[in-house]
Protein backbone atom coordinates (compact mmCIF):
# COMPACT_ATOMS: atom_id res chain seq x y z
CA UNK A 1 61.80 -3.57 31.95
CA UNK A 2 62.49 -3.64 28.14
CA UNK A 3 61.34 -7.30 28.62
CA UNK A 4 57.69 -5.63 30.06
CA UNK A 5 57.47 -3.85 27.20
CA UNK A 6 58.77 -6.51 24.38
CA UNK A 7 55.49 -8.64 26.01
CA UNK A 8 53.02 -5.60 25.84
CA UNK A 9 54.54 -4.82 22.25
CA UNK A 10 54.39 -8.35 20.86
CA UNK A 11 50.77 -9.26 22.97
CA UNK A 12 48.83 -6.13 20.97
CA UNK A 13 50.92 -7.19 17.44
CA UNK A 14 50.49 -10.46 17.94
CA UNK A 15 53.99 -11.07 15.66
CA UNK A 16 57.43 -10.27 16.21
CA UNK A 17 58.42 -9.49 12.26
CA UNK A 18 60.68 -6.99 11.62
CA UNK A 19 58.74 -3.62 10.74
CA UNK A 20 58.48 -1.68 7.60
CA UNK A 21 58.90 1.36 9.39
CA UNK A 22 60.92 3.46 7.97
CA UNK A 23 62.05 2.81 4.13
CA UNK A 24 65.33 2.69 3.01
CA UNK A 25 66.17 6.19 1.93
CA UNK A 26 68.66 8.54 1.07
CA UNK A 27 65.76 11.09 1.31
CA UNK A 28 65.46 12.79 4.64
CA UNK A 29 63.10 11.50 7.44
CA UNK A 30 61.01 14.34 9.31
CA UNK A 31 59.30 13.45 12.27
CA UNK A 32 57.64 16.02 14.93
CA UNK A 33 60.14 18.92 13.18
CA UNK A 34 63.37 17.16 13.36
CA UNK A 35 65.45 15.88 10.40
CA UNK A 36 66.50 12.52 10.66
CA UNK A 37 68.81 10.27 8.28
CA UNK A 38 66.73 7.32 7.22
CA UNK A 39 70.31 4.95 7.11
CA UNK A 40 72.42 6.64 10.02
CA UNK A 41 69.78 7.58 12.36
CA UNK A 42 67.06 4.61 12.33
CA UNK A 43 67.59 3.65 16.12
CA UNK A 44 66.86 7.34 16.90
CA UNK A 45 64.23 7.87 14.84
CA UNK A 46 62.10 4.66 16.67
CA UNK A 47 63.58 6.07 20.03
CA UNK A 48 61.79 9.01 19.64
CA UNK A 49 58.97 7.73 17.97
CA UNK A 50 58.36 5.26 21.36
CA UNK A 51 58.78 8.44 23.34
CA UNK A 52 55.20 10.00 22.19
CA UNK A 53 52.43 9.57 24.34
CA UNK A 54 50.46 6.76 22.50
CA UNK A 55 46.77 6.94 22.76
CA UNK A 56 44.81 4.05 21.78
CA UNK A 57 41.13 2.61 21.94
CA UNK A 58 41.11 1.36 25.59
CA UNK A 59 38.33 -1.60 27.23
CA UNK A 60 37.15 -1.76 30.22
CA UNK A 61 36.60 1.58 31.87
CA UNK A 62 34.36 3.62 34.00
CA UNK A 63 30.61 3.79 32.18
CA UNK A 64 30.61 7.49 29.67
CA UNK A 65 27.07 9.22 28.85
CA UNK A 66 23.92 8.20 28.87
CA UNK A 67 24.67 4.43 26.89
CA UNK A 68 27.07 3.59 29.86
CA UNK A 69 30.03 2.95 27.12
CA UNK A 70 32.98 1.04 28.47
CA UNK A 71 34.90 1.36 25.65
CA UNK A 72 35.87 3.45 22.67
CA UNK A 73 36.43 1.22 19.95
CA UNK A 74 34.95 2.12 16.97
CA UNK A 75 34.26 5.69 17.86
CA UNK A 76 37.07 7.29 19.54
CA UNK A 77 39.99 7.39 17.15
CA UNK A 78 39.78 10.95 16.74
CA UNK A 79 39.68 11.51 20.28
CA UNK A 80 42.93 9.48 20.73
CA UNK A 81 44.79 11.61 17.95
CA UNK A 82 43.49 14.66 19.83
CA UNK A 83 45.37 13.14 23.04
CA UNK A 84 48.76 12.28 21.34
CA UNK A 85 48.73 15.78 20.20
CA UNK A 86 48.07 17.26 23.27
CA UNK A 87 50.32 14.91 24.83
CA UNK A 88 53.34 16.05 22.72
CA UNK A 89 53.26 19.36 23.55
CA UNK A 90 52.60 18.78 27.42
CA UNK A 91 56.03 16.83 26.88
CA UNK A 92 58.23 19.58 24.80
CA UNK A 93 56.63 21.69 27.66
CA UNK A 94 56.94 20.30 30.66
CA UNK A 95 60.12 18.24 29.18
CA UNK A 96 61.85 19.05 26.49
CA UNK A 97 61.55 18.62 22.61
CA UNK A 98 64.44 15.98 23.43
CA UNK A 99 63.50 13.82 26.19
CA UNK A 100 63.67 10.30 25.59
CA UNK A 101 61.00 8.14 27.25
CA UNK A 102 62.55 4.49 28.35
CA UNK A 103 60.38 1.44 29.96
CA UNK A 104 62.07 2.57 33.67
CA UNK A 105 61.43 6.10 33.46
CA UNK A 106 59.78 7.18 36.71
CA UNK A 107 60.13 10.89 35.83
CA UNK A 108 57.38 12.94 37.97
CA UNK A 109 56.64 15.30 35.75
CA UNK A 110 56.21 12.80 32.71
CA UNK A 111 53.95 10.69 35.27
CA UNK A 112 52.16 13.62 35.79
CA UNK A 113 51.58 13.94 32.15
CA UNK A 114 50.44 10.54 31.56
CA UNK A 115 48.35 10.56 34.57
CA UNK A 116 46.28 13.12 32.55
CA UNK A 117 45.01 11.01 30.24
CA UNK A 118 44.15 7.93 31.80
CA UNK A 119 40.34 6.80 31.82
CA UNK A 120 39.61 8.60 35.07
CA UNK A 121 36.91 11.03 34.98
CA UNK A 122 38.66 13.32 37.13
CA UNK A 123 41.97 13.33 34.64
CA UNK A 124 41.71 16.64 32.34
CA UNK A 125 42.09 14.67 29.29
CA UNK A 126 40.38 11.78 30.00
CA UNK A 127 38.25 10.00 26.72
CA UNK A 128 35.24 10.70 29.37
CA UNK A 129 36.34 14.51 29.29
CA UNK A 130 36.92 14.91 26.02
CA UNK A 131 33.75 12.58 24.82
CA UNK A 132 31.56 14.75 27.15
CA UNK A 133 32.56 18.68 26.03
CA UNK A 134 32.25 17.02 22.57
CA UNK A 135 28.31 17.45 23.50
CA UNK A 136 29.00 21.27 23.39
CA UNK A 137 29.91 20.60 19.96
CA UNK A 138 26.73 18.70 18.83
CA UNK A 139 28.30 15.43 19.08
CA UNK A 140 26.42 12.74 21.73
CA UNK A 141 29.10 10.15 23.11
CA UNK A 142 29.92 7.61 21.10
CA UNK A 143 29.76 9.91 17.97
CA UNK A 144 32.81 10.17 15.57
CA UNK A 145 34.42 13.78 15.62
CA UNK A 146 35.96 15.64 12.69
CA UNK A 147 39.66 17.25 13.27
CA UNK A 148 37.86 20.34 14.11
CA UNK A 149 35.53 19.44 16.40
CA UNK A 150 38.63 17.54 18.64
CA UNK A 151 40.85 21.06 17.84
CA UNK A 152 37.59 22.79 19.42
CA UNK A 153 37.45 20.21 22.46
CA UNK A 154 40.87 20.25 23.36
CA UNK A 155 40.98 24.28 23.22
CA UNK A 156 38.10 24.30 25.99
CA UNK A 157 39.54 21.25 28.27
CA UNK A 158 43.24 22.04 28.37
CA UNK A 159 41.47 26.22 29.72
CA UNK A 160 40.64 24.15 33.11
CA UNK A 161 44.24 22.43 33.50
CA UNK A 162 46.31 25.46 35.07
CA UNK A 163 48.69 22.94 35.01
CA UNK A 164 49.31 22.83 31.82
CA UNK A 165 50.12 26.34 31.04
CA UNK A 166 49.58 26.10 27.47
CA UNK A 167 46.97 28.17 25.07
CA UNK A 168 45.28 26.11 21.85
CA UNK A 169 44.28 28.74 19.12
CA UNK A 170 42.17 27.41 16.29
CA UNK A 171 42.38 29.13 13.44
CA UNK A 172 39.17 29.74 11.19
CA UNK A 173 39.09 29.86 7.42
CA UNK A 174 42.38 28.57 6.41
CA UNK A 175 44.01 31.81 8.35
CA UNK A 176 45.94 32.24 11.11
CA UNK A 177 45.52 36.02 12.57
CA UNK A 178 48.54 37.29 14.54
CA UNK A 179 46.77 39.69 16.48
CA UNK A 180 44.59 37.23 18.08
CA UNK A 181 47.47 35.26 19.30
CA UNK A 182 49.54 37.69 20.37
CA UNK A 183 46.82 39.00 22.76
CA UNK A 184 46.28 35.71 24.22
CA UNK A 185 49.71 34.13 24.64
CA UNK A 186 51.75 37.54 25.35
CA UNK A 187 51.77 37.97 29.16
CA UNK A 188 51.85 41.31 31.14
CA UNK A 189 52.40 41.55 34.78
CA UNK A 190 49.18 42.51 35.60
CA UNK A 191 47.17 39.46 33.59
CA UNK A 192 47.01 37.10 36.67
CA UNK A 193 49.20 34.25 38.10
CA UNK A 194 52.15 33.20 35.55
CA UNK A 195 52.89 30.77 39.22
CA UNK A 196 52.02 27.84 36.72
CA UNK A 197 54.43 28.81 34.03
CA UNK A 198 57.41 25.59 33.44
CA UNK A 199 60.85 26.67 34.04
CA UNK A 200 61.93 26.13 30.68
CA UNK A 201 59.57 28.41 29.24
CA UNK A 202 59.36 32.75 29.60
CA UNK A 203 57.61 33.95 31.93
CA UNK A 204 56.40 36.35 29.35
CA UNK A 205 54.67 34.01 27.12
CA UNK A 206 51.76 31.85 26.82
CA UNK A 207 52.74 28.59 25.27
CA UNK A 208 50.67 28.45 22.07
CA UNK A 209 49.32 25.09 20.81
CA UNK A 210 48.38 26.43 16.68
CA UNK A 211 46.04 24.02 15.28
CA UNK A 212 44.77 24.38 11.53
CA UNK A 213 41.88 22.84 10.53
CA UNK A 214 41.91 22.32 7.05
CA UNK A 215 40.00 20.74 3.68
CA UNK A 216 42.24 19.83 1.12
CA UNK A 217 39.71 18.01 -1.43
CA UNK A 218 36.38 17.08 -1.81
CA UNK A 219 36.82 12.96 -1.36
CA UNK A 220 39.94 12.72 -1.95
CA UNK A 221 43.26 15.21 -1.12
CA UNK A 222 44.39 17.04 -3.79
CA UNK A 223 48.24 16.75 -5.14
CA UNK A 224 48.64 20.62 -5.57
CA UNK A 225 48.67 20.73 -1.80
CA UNK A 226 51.33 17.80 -0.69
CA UNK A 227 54.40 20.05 -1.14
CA UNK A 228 52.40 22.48 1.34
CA UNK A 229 51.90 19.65 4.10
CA UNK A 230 56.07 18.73 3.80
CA UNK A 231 56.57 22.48 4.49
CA UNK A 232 54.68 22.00 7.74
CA UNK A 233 55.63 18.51 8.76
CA UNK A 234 59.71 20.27 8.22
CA UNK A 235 59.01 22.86 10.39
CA UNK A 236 60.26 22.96 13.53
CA UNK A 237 56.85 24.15 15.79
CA UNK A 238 55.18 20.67 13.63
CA UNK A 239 53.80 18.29 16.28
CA UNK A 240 52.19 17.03 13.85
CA UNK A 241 48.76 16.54 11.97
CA UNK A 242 45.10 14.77 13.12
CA UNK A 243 44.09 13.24 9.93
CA UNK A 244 44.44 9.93 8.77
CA UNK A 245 42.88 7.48 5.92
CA UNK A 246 39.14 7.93 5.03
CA UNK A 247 37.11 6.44 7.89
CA UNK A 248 40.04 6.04 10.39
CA UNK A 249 41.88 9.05 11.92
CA UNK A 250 45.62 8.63 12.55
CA UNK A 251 48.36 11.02 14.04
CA UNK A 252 50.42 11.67 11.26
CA UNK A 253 53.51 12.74 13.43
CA UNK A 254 55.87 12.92 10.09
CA UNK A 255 56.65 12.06 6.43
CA UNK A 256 59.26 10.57 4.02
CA UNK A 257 59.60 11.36 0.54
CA UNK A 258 55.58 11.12 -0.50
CA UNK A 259 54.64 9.12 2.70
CA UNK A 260 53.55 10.32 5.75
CA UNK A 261 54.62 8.46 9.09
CA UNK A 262 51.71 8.27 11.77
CA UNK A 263 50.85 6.51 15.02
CA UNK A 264 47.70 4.32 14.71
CA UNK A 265 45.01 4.21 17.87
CA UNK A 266 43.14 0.99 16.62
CA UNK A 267 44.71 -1.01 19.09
CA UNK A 268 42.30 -1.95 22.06
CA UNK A 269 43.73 -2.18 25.23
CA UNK A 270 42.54 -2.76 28.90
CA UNK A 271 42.01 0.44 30.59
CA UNK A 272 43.84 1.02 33.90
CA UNK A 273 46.01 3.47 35.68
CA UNK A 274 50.32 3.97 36.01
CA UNK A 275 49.90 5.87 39.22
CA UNK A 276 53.35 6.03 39.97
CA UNK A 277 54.60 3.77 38.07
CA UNK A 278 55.53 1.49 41.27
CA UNK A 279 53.77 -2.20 40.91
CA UNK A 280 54.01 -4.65 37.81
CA UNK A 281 51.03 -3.66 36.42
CA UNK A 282 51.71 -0.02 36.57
CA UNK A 283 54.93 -0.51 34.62
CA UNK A 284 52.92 -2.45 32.13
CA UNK A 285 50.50 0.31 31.44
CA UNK A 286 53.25 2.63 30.98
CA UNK A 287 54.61 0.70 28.31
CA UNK A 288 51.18 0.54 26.59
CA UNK A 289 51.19 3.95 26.38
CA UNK A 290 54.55 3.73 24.07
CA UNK A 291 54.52 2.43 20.39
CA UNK A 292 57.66 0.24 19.58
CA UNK A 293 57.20 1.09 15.23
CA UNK A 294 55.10 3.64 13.22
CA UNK A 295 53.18 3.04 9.81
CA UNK A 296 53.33 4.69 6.23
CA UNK A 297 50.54 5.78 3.68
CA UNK A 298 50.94 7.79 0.78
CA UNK A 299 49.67 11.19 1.33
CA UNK A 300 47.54 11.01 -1.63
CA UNK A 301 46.02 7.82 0.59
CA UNK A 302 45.28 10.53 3.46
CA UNK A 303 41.39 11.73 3.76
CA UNK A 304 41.02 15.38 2.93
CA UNK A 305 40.09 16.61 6.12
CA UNK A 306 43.03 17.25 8.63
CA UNK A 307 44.17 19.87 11.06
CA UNK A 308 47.95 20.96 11.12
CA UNK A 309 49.04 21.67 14.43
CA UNK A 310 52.25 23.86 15.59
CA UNK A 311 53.90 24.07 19.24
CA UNK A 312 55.06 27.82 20.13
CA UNK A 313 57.01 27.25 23.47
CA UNK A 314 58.29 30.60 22.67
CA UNK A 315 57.31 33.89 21.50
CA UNK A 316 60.56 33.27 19.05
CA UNK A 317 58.79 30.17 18.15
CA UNK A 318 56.05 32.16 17.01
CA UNK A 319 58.01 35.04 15.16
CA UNK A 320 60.06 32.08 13.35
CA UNK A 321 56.44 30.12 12.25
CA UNK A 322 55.14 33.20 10.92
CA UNK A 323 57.92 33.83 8.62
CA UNK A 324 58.14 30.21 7.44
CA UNK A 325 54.31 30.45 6.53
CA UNK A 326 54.93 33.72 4.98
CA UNK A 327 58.06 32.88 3.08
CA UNK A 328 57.66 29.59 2.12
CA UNK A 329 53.95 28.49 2.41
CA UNK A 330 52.28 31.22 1.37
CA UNK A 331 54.78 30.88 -1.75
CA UNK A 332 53.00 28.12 -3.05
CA UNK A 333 51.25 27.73 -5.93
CA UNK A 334 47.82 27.01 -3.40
CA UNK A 335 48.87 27.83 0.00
CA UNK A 336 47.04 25.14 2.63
CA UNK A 337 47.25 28.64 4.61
CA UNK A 338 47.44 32.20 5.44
CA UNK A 339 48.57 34.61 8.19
CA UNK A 340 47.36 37.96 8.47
CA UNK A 341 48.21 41.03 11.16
CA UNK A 342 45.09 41.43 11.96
CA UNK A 343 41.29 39.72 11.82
CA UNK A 344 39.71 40.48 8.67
CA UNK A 345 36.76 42.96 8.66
CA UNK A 346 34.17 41.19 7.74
CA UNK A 347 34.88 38.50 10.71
CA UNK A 348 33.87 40.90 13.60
CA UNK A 349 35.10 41.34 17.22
CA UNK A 350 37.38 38.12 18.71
CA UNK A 351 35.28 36.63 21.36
CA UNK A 352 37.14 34.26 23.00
CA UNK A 353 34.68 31.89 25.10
CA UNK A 354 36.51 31.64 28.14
CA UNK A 355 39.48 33.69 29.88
CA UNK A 356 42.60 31.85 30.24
CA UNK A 357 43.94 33.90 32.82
CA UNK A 358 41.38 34.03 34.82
CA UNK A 359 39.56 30.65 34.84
CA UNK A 360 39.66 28.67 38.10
CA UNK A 361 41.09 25.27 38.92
CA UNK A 362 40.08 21.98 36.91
CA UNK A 363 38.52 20.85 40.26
CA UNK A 364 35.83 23.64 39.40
CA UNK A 365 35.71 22.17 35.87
CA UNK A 366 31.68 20.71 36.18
CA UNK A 367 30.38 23.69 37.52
CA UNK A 368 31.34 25.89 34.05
CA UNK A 369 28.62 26.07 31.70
CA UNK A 370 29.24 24.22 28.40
CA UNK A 371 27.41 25.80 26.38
CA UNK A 372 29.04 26.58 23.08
CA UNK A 373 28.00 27.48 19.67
CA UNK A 374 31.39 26.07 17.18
CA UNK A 375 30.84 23.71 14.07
CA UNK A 376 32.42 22.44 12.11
CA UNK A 377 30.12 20.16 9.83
CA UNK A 378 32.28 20.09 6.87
CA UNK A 379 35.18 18.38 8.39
CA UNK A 380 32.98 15.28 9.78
CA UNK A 381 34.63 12.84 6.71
CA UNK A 382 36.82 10.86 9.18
């Protein structure tokens, strides 16, 4: 099987050079919120670096809106970073922050994982289901998204995947408010079915999916706030950040000294399913969904507008990000963010669109109206 994937590796490179990966360093290496050793721990580093989820422009699927598109490229980078995101924490879920993907792995739950993302309409995070509630947020298929508007898409999709037993938050105006949170993702006895809930993860929490859509610069990012983004690349909630290089998102998943590491989705593959993983061809769409090597920019190279985004399997997860932002990132000299106890006055009551708890089955998913009113205009550079 590492054979399969040497051939789907070397087929969508087209070379078989040695990568530039991961430099030299003695500096630390931080990737998803763990420290690595850039010398001593290079095989690990790639090993969990092939074990994201890796979402990529795919060919060849079923026709999406009106233009009957077949494929993304060219439009649906964003949309892919939104699914490598989403598809790490479905993993530290429904996994564990350690699990270690490998060309034979036939894991059911991680096949159930994939199998939400694959280019079936009926799949919760399919490009056709994200493409199509981006029209709730003014953007027709085909249309590039900001980090916002796929932060905004992904908090209404993952609502009709019981499944996934996770919450997205999006915080507004650079600041994250406790209170909403905690009303959202703490979980009393009488707030519905917690049937859904992993077994890994208390029954008394929500698992919370923080995303931070941010502007760091006009047209280019500004330096004052690069010791801000290593704070939250270090920490150990950080799945990462959508962003990328102006005019082509990336998922930056982690950074080096003044680099950031990402996972690129301009690749075009053929669309097709894994199933269970059984046939030929199923084990060779597995392994496209698994990048062998990541890139490096500078982070002054990185477009302005991103979105930071946290994993809170825990409520202790959550108690421990709140004091890193308010001990060490709200210590700097311009903080990317804030946290507050409670929503500022001048914002008004939380209305929160749709009721986690109480929201039936993905099955029902066509018959909810999508009808929403978000924007997020400003962060439509990428």
């Amino acid at each position: 099987m590492d054979a399969v994937f040497d051939i789907c590796y070397l087929s969508s490179e087209g070379n078989n050079v040695e990568p530039d990966d991961i430099p030299q360093t003695k500096e630390s290496v931080w990737v998803l919120g763990k420290k690595y050793s850039a010398v001593q721990d290079l095989d690990r580093i790639r090993r969990d670096i092939t074990s994201i989820i890796w979402c990529t422009y795919r060919k060849g699927f079923i026709p999406i809106g009106d233009e009957g598109l077949t494929s993304d490229k060219g439009w649906g980078c964003m949309l892919r970073c939104g699914q490598m995101v989403l598809g790490v924490a479905l993993s530290r879920i429904h996994l564990s922050a350690d699990w270690v993907w490998t060309p034979e792995t036939r894991d059911p739950t991680y096949l159930k994982i994939i199998q939400r993302f694959e280019e079936r309409k009926q799949a919760p995070y399919s490009i056709h289901q994200v493409a199509l509630m981006g029209a709730s947020e003014g953007k027709e298929v085909g249309q590039w998204f900001g980090p916002n508007t796929v932060a905004q898409v992904l908090k209404k999709l993952v609502v009709y995947d019981k499944w996934s037993s996770l919450f997205i938050h999006v915080a507004l105006d650079n600041t994250v408010v406790k209170e909403d949170i905690l009303q959202q993702c703490v979980v009393n006895n009488d707030r519905g079915d917690s049937s859904t809930t992993p077994d890994n993860v208390p029954s008394d929490w929500m698992p919370l999916l923080l995303i931070v859509p941010l502007r760091l610069g006009l047209s280019e990012i500004n330096p004052v706030y690069i010791d801000g983004l290593k704070i939250c690349f270090q920490s150990p909630q950080s799945i990462g950040v959508i962003g990328g290089k102006p005019n082509q998102a990336l998922y930056l998943v982690g950074c080096v000294e003044d680099e950031v590491i990402y996972l690129d989705p301009h690749t075009t593959q053929r669309s097709g399913l894994v199933e269970n993983k059984l046939t030929d061809e199923q084990k060779e769409m597995d392994c496209s969904y698994h990048c062998k090597y990541a890139s490096r920019i500078p982070m002054l190279a990185m477009d302005p507008s991103v979105a930071v985004c946290f994993l809170c399997r825990t409520k202790s997860d959550f108690e421990e990000l709140c004091a890193t932002i308010q001990t060490k990132l709200m210590n700097e000299t311009q903080p990317l963010f804030e946290i507050c106890e409670k929503r500022p006055s001048h914002w008004g009551p939380s209305t929160n669109e749709i009721d986690l708890q109480n929201t039936s089955l993905f099955t029902e998913f066509e018959a909810v109206d999508r009808q929403f009113d978000d924007s997020d205009d400003e962060f439509e550079i990428l």
